[in-house]
Every structure is written in structure tokens, then in C-alpha cells.
C-alpha atoms as a PDB file:
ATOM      1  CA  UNK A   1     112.260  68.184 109.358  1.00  0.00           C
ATOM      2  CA  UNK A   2     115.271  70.611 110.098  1.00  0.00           C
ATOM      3  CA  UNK A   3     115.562  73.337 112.716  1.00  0.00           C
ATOM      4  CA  UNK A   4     118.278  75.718 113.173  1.00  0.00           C
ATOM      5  CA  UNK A   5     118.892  77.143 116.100  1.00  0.00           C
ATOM      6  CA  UNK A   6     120.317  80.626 116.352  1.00  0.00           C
ATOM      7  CA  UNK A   7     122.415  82.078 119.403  1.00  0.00           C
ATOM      8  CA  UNK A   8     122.437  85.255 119.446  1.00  0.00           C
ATOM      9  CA  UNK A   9     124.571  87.956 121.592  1.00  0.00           C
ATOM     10  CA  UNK A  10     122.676  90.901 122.318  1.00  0.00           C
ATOM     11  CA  UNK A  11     124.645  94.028 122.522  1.00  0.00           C
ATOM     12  CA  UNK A  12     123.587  97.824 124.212  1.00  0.00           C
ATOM     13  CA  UNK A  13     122.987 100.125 121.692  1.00  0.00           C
ATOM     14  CA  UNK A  14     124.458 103.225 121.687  1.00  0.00           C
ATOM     15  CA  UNK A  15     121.099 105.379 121.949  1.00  0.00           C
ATOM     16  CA  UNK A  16     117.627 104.258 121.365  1.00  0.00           C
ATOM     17  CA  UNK A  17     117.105 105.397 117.729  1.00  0.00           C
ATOM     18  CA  UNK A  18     119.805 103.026 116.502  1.00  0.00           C
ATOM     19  CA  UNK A  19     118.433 100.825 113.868  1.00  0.00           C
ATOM     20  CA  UNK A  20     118.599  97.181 115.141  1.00  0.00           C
ATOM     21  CA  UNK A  21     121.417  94.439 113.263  1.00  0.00           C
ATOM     22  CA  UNK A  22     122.370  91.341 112.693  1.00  0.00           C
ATOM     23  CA  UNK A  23     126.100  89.906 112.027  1.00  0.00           C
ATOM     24  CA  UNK A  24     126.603  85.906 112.034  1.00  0.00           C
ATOM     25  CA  UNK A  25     129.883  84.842 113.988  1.00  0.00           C
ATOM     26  CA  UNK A  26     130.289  81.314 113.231  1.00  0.00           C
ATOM     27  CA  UNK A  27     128.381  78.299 112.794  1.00  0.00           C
ATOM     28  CA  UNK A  28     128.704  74.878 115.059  1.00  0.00           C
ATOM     29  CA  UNK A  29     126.126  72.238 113.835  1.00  0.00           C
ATOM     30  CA  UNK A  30     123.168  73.480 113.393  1.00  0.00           C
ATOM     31  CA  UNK A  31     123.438  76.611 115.957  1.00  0.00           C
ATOM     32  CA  UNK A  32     124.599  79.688 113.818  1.00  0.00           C
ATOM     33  CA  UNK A  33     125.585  82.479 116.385  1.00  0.00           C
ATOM     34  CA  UNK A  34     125.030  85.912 115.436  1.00  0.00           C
ATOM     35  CA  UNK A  35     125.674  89.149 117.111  1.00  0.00           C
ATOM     36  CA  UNK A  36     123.170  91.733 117.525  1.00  0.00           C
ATOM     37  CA  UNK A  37     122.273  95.263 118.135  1.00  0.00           C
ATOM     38  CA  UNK A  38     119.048  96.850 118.959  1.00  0.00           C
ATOM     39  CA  UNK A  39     115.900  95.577 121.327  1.00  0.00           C
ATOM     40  CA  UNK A  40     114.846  92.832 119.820  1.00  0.00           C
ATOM     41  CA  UNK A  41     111.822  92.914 122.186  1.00  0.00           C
ATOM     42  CA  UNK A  42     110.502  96.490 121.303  1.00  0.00           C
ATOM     43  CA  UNK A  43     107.182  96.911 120.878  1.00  0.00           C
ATOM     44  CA  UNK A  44     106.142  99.601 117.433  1.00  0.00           C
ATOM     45  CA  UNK A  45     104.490 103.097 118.882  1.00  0.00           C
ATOM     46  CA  UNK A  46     101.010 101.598 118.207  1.00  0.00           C
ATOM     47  CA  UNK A  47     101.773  98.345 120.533  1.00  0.00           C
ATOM     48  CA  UNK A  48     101.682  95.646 117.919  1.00  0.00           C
ATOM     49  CA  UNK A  49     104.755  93.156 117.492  1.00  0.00           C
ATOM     50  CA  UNK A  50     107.018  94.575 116.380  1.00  0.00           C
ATOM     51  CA  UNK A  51     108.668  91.929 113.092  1.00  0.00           C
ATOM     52  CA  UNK A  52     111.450  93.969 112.085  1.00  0.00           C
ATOM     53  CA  UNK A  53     114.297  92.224 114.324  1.00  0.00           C
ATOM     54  CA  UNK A  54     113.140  89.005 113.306  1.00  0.00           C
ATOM     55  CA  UNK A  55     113.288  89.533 109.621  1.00  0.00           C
ATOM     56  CA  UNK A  56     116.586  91.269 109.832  1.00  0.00           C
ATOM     57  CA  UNK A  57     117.756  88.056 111.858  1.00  0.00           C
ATOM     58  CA  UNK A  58     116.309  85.364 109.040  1.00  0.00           C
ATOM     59  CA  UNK A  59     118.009  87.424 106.516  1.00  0.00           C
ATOM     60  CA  UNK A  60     121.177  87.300 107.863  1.00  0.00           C
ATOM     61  CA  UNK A  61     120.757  83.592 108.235  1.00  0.00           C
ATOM     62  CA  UNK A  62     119.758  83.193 104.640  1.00  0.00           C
ATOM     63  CA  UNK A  63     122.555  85.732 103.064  1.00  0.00           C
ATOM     64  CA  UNK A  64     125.085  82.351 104.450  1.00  0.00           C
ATOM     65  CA  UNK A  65     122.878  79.560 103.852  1.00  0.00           C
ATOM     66  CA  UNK A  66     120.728  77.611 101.857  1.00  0.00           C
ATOM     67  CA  UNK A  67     117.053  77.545 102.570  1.00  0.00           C
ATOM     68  CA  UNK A  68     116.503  74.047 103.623  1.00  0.00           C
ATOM     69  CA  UNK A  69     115.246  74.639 107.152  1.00  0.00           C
ATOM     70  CA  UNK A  70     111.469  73.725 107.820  1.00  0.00           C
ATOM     71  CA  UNK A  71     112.111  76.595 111.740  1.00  0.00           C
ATOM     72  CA  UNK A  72     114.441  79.089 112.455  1.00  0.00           C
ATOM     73  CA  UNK A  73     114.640  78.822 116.610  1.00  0.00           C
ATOM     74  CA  UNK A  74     115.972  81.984 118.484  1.00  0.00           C
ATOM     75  CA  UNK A  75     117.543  81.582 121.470  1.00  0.00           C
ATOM     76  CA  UNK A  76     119.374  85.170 123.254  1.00  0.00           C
ATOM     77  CA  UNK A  77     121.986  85.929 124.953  1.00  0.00           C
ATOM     78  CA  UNK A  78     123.124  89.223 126.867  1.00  0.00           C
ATOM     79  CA  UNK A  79     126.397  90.167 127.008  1.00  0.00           C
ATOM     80  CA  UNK A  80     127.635  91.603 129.951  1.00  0.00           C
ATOM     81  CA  UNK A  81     129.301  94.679 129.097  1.00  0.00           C
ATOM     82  CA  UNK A  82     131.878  95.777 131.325  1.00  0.00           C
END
């Protein structure tokens, strides 16, 4: 069994209607660190979960590696901006 871990570095949008992304900084082991824009915790207009951050996330991942990960683990980050 192999898990990845990914870091990622939330940053403000610049308004709300932004669309939310996903850029991968490096890799250390098995943590890839990405850097992110958008609320990743929004819920869609009807209340459901909203999957869209998540899939944009795993396809990042995937564009730079190989699938041979049984979990994706997501682990955030907010940077202070100052």
C-alpha cells in the first residue's frame, strides 16, 4: 500500500468568483507540495460537497506522476499574507 501525502499552501483569492487551482512546487518523499487558489472548503449553492477542488488537486498530482498510489492524503496550509 502507498499513500502520498500532499501539502498544500492555500492562497486568498482575489474575489470570490475566481475559479479554484492547483500548481505542484516540488516533491520531498512522498509529500508533493502544491500551491493553491480558491476555498477548497466551499460548499455548491445547493449545500452538497462540493468535489471540484479535490479533483483539480488529484489531477495536478497525476499530470507529474505515475498512478501507483492506493490514497492521495491532503493536508493544508495557510499562508499568511502580509
Amino acid at each position: 500500500m502507498v499513500a502520498i501525502i500532499l501539502f498544500l499552501s492555500l492562497c486568498s483569492p482575489e474575489s470570490a468568483s475566481d475559479p479554484f487551482t492547483a500548481k505542484t512546487i516540488g516533491d520531498h518523499g512522498n509529500v508533493t507540495v502544491m500551491e493553491v487558489t480558491g476555498n477548497y472548503d466551499a460548499n455548491n449553492p445547493d449545500d452538497t460537497v462540493n468535489a471540484d477542488p479535490r479533483q483539480i488537486i488529484a489531477k495536478e498530482f497525476y499530470r507529474l506522476h505515475k498512478d501507483e498510489c492506493d490514497f492521495l492524503v491532503i493536508l493544508q496550509s495557510i499562508r499568511d499574507e502580509q
